[in-house]
N, C-alpha and C. Protein backbone atom coordinates (compact mmCIF):
# COMPACT_ATOMS: atom_id res chain seq x y z
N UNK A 1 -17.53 1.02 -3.57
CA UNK A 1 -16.29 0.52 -4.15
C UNK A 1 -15.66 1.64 -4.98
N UNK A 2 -14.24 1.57 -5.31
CA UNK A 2 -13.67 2.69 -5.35
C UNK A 2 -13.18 2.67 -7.11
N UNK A 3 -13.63 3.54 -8.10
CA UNK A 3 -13.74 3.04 -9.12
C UNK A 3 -11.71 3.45 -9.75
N UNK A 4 -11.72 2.61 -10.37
CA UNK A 4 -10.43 2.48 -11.29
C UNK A 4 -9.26 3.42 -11.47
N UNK A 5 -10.06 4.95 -11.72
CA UNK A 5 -9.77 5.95 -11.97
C UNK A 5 -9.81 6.80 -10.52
N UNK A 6 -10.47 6.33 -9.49
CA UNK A 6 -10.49 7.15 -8.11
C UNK A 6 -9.09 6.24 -7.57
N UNK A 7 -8.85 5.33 -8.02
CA UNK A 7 -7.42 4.83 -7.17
C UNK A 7 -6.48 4.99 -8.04
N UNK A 8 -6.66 5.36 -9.22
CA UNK A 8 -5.29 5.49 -10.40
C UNK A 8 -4.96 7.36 -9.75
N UNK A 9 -6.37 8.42 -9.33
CA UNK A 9 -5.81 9.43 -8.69
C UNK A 9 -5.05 9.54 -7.39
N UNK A 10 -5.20 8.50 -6.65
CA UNK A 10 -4.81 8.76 -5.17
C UNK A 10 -3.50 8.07 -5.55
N UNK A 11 -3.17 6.98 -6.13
CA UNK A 11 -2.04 6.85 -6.69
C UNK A 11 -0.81 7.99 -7.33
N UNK A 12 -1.53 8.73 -8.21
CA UNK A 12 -0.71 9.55 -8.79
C UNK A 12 0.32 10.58 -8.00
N UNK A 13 -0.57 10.25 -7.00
CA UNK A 13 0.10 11.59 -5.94
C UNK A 13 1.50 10.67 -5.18
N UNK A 14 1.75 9.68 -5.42
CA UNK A 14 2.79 8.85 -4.64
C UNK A 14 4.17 8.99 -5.39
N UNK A 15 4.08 9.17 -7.29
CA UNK A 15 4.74 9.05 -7.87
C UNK A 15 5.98 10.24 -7.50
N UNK A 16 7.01 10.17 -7.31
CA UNK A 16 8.18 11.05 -6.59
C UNK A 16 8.45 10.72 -5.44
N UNK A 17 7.53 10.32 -4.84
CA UNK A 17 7.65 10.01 -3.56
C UNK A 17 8.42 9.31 -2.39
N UNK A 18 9.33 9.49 -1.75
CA UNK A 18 10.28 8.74 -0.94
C UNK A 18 9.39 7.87 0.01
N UNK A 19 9.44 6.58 0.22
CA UNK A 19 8.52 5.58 1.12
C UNK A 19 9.86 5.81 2.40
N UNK A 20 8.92 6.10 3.34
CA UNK A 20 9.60 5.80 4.71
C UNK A 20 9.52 4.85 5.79
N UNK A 21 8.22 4.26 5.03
CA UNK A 21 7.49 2.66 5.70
C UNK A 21 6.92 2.26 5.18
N UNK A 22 6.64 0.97 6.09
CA UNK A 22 5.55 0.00 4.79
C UNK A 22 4.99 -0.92 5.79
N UNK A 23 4.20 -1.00 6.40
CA UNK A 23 3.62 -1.83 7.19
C UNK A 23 2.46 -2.88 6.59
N UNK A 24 2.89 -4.13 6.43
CA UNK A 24 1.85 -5.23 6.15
C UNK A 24 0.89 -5.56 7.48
N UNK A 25 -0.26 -5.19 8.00
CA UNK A 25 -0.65 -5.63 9.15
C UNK A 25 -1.75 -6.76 9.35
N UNK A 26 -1.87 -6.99 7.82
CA UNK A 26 -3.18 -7.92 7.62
C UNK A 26 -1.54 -8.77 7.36
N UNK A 27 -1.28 -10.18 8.29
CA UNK A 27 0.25 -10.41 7.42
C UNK A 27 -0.60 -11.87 6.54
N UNK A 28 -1.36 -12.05 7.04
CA UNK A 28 -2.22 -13.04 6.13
C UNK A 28 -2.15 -12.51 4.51
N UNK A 29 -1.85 -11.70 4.02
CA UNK A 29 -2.20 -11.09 3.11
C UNK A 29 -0.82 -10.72 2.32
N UNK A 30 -0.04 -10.75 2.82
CA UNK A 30 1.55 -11.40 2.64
C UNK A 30 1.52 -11.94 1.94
N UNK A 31 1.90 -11.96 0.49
CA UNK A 31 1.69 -13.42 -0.42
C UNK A 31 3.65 -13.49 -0.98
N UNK A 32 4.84 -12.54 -0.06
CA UNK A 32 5.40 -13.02 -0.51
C UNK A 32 6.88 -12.51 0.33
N UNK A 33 7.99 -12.93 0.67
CA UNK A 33 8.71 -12.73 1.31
C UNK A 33 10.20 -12.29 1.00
N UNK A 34 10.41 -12.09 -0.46
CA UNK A 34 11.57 -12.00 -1.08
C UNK A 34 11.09 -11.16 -2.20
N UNK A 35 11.69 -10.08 -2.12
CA UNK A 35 12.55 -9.10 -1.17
C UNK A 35 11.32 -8.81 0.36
N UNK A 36 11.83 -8.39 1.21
CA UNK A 36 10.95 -8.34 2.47
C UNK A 36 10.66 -7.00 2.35
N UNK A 37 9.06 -6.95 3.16
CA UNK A 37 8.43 -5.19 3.21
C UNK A 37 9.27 -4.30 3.29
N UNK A 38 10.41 -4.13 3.73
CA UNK A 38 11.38 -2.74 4.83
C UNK A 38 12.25 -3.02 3.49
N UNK A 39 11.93 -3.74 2.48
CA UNK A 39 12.90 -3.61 1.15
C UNK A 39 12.36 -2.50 0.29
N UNK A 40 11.74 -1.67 0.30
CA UNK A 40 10.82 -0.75 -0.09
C UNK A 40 11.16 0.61 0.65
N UNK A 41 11.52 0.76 2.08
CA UNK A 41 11.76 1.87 3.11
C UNK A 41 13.28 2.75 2.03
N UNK A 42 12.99 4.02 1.84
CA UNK A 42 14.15 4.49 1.24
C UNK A 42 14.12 4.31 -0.10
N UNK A 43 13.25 3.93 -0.86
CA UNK A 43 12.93 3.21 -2.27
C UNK A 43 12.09 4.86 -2.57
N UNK A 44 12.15 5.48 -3.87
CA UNK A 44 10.96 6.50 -4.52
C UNK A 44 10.64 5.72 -5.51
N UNK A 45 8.99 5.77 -5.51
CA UNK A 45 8.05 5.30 -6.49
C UNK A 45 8.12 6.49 -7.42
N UNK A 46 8.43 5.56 -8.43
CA UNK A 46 9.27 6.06 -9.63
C UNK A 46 7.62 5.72 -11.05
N UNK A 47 6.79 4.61 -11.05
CA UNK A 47 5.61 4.87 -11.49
C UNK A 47 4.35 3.90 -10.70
N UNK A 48 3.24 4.51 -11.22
CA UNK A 48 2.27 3.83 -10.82
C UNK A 48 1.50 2.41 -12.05
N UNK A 49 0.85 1.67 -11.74
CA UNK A 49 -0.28 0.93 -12.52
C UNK A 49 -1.42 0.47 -12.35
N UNK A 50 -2.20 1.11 -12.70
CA UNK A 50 -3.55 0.15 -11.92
C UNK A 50 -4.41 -0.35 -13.26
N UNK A 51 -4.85 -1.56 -13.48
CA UNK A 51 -5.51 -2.69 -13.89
C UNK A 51 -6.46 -2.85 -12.87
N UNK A 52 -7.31 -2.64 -13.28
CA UNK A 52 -9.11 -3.01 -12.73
C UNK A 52 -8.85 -2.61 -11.06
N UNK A 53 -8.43 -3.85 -10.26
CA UNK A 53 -9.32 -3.59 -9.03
C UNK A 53 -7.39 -4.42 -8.42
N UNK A 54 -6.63 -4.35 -9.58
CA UNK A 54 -5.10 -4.58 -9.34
C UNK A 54 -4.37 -3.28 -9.22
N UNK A 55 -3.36 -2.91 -8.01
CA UNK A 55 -2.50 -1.69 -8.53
C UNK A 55 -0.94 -2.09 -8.58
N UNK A 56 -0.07 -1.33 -9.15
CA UNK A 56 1.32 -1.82 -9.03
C UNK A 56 2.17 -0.14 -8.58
N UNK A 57 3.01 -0.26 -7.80
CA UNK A 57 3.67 0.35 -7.19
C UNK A 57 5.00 0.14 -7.73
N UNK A 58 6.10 0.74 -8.55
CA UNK A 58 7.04 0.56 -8.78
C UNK A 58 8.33 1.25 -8.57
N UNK A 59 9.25 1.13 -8.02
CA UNK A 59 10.60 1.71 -7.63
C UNK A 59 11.52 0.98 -8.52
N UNK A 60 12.82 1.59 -8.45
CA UNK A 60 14.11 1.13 -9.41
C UNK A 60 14.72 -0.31 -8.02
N UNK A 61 14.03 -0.70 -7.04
CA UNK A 61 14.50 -2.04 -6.52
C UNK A 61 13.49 -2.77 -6.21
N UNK A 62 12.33 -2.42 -6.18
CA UNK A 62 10.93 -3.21 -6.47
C UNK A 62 9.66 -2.95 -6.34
N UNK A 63 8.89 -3.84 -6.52
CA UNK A 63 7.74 -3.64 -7.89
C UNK A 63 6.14 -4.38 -6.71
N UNK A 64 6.06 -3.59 -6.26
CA UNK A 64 4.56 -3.81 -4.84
C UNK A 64 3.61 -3.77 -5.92
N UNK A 65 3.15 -5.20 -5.60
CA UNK A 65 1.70 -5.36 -6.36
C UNK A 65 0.78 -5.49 -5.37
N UNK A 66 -0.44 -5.12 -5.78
CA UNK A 66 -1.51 -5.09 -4.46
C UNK A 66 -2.66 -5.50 -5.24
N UNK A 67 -3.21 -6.76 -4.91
CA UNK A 67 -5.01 -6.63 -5.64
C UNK A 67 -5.97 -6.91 -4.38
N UNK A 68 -6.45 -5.18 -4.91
CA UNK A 68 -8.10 -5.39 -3.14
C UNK A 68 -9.05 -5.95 -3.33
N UNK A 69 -8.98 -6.94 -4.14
CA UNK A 69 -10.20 -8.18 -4.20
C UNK A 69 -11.55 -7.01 -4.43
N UNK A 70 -12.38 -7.41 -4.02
CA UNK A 70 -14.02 -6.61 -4.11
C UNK A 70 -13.94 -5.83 -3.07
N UNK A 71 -13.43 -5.78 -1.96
CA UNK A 71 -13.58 -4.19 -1.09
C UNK A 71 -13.02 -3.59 -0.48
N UNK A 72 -11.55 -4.06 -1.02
CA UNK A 72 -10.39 -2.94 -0.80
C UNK A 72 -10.96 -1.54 -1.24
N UNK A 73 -10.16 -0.75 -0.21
CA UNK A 73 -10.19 0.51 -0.22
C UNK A 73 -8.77 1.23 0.00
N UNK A 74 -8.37 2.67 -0.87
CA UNK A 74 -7.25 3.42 -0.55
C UNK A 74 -7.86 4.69 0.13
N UNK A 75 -7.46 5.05 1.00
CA UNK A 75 -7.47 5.91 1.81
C UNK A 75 -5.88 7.14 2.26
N UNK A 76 -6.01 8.33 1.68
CA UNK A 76 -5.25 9.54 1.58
C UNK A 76 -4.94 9.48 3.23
N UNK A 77 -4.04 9.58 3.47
CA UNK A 77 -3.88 10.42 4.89
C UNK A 77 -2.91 11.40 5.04
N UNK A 78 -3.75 12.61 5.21
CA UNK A 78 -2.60 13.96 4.95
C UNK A 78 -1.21 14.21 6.21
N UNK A 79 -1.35 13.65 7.51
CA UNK A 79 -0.87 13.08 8.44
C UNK A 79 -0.32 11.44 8.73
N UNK A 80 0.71 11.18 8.54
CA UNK A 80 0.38 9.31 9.07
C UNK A 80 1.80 9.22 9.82
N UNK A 81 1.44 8.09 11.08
CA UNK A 81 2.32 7.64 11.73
C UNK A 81 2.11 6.16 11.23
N UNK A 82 3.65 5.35 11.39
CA UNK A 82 3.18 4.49 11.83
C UNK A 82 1.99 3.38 12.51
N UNK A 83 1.61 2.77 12.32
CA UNK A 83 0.06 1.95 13.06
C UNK A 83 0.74 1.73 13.98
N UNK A 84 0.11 1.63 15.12
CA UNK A 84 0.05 0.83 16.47
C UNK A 84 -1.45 0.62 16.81
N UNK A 85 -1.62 -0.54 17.38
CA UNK A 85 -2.75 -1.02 17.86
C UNK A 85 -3.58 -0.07 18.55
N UNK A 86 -4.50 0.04 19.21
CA UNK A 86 -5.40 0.98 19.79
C UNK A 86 -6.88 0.28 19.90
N UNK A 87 -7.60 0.15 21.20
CA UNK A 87 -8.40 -0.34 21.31
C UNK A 87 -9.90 0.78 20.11
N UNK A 88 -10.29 0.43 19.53
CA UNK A 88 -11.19 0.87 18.87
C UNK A 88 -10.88 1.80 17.40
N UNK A 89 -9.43 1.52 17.66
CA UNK A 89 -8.78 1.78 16.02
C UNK A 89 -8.80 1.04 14.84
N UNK A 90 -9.85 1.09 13.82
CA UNK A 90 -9.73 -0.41 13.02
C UNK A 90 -8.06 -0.20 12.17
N UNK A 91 -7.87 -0.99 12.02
CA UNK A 91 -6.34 -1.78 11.53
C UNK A 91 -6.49 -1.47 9.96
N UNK A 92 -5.79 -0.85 9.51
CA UNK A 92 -5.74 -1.20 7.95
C UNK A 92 -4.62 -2.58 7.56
N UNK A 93 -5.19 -2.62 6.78
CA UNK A 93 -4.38 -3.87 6.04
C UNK A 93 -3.33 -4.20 5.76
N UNK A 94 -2.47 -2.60 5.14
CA UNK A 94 -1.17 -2.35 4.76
C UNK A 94 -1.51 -0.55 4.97
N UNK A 95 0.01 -0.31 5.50
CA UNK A 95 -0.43 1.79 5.46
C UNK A 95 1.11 2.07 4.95
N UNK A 96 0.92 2.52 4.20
CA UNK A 96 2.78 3.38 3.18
C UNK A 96 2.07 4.63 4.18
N UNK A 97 3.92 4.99 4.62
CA UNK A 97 4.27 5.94 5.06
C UNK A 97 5.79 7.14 3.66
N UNK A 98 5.47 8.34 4.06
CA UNK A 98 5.94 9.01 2.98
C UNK A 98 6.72 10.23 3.27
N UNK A 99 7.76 10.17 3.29
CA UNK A 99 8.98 11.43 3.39
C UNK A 99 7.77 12.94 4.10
N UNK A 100 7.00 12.90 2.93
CA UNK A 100 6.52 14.85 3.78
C UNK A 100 5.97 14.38 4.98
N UNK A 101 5.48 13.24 4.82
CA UNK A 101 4.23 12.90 6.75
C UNK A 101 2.92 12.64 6.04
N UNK A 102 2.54 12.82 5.25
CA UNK A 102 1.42 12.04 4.43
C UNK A 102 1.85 10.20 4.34
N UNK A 103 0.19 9.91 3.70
CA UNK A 103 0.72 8.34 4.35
C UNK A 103 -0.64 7.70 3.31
N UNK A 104 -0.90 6.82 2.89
CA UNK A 104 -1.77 6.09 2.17
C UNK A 104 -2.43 4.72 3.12
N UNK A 105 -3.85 4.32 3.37
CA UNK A 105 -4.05 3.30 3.66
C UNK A 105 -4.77 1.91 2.89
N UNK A 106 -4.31 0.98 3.08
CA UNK A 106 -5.16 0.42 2.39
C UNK A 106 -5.78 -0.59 3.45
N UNK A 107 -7.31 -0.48 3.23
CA UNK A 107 -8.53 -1.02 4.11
C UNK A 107 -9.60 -1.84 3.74
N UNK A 108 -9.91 -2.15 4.56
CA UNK A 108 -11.17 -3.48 4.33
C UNK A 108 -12.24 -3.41 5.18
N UNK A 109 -13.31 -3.75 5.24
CA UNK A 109 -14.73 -3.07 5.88
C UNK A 109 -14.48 -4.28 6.75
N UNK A 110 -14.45 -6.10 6.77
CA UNK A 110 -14.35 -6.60 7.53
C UNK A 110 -13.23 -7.39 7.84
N UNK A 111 -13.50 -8.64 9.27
CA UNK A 111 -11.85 -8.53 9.35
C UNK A 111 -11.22 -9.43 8.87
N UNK A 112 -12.08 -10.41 8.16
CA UNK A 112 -11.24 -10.92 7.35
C UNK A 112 -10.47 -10.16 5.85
N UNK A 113 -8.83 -10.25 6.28
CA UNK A 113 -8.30 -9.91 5.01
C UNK A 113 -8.22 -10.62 3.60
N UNK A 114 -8.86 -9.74 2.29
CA UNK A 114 -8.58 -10.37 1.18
C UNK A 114 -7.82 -9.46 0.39
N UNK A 115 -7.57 -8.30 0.82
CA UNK A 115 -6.31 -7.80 0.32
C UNK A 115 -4.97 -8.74 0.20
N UNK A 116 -4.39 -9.09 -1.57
CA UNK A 116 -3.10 -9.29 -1.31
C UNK A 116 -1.91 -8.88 -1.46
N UNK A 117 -0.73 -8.62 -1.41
CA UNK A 117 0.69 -8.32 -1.04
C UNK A 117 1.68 -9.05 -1.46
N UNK A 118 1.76 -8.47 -3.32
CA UNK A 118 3.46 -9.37 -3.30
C UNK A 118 4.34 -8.39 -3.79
N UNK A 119 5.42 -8.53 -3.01
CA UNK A 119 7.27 -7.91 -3.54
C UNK A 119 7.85 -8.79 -4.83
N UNK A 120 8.58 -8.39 -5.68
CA UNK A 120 9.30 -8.94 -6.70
C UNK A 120 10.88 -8.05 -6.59
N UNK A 121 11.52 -8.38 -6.75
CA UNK A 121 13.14 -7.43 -6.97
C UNK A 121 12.86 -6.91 -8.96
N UNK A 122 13.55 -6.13 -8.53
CA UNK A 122 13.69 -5.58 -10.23
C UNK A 122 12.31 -4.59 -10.75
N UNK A 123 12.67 -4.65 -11.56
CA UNK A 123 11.70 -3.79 -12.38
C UNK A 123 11.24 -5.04 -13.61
């Protein structure tokens, strides 16, 4: 498990950052629909927050909260496309995509998702 301070670093590196996607793929894990994911695409994370095993993602039009329950995981990707399916590709949960081509995942060991996913408008 990924301690407090190992996801407050992989975080830090987002802050400036132009989001160029946002894929929810666990959509079970969706906990909210207003403003919608692609409300985020074109948005720079402007700061980070992380509270225990909670992180918050914040832009000047909204505010991605994420809590990985007990075994969420963030995962760096110095390369990222888009997800597409692939037979023997495990699925992350949610994957931010990012202006340079770097990309963040967030993952779960099994397949049930307990990662959750809510949007708010505003700051």
């Amino acid at each position: 498990m990924q301690s407090e301070e190992e996801i407050r670093d992989l975080l830090t590196r987002l802050v400036g950052e132009k989001i160029t996607g946002f894929q929810v793929l666990g959509i079970n894990s969706l906990k909210s629909l207003a403003p919608p994911p692609d409300a985020v695409v074109g948005e720079v994370v402007s700061a980070i927050e992380v509270a225990g095993r909670i992180l918050r993602l914040q832009t000047i039009a909204v505010t991605v909260t994420v809590d990985l329950q007990r075994v969420g995981k963030l995962v760096w990707l110095k390369a990222a496309e888009p997800f597409r399916h692939s037979p023997g590709v495990p699925m992350p949960t949610v994957r931010l995509l990012l202006e340079g081509g770097a990309g963040l995942d967030l993952t779960e060991p099994a397949k049930t998702k307990r990662i959750t996913v809510a949007l708010t408008a505003g700051s």
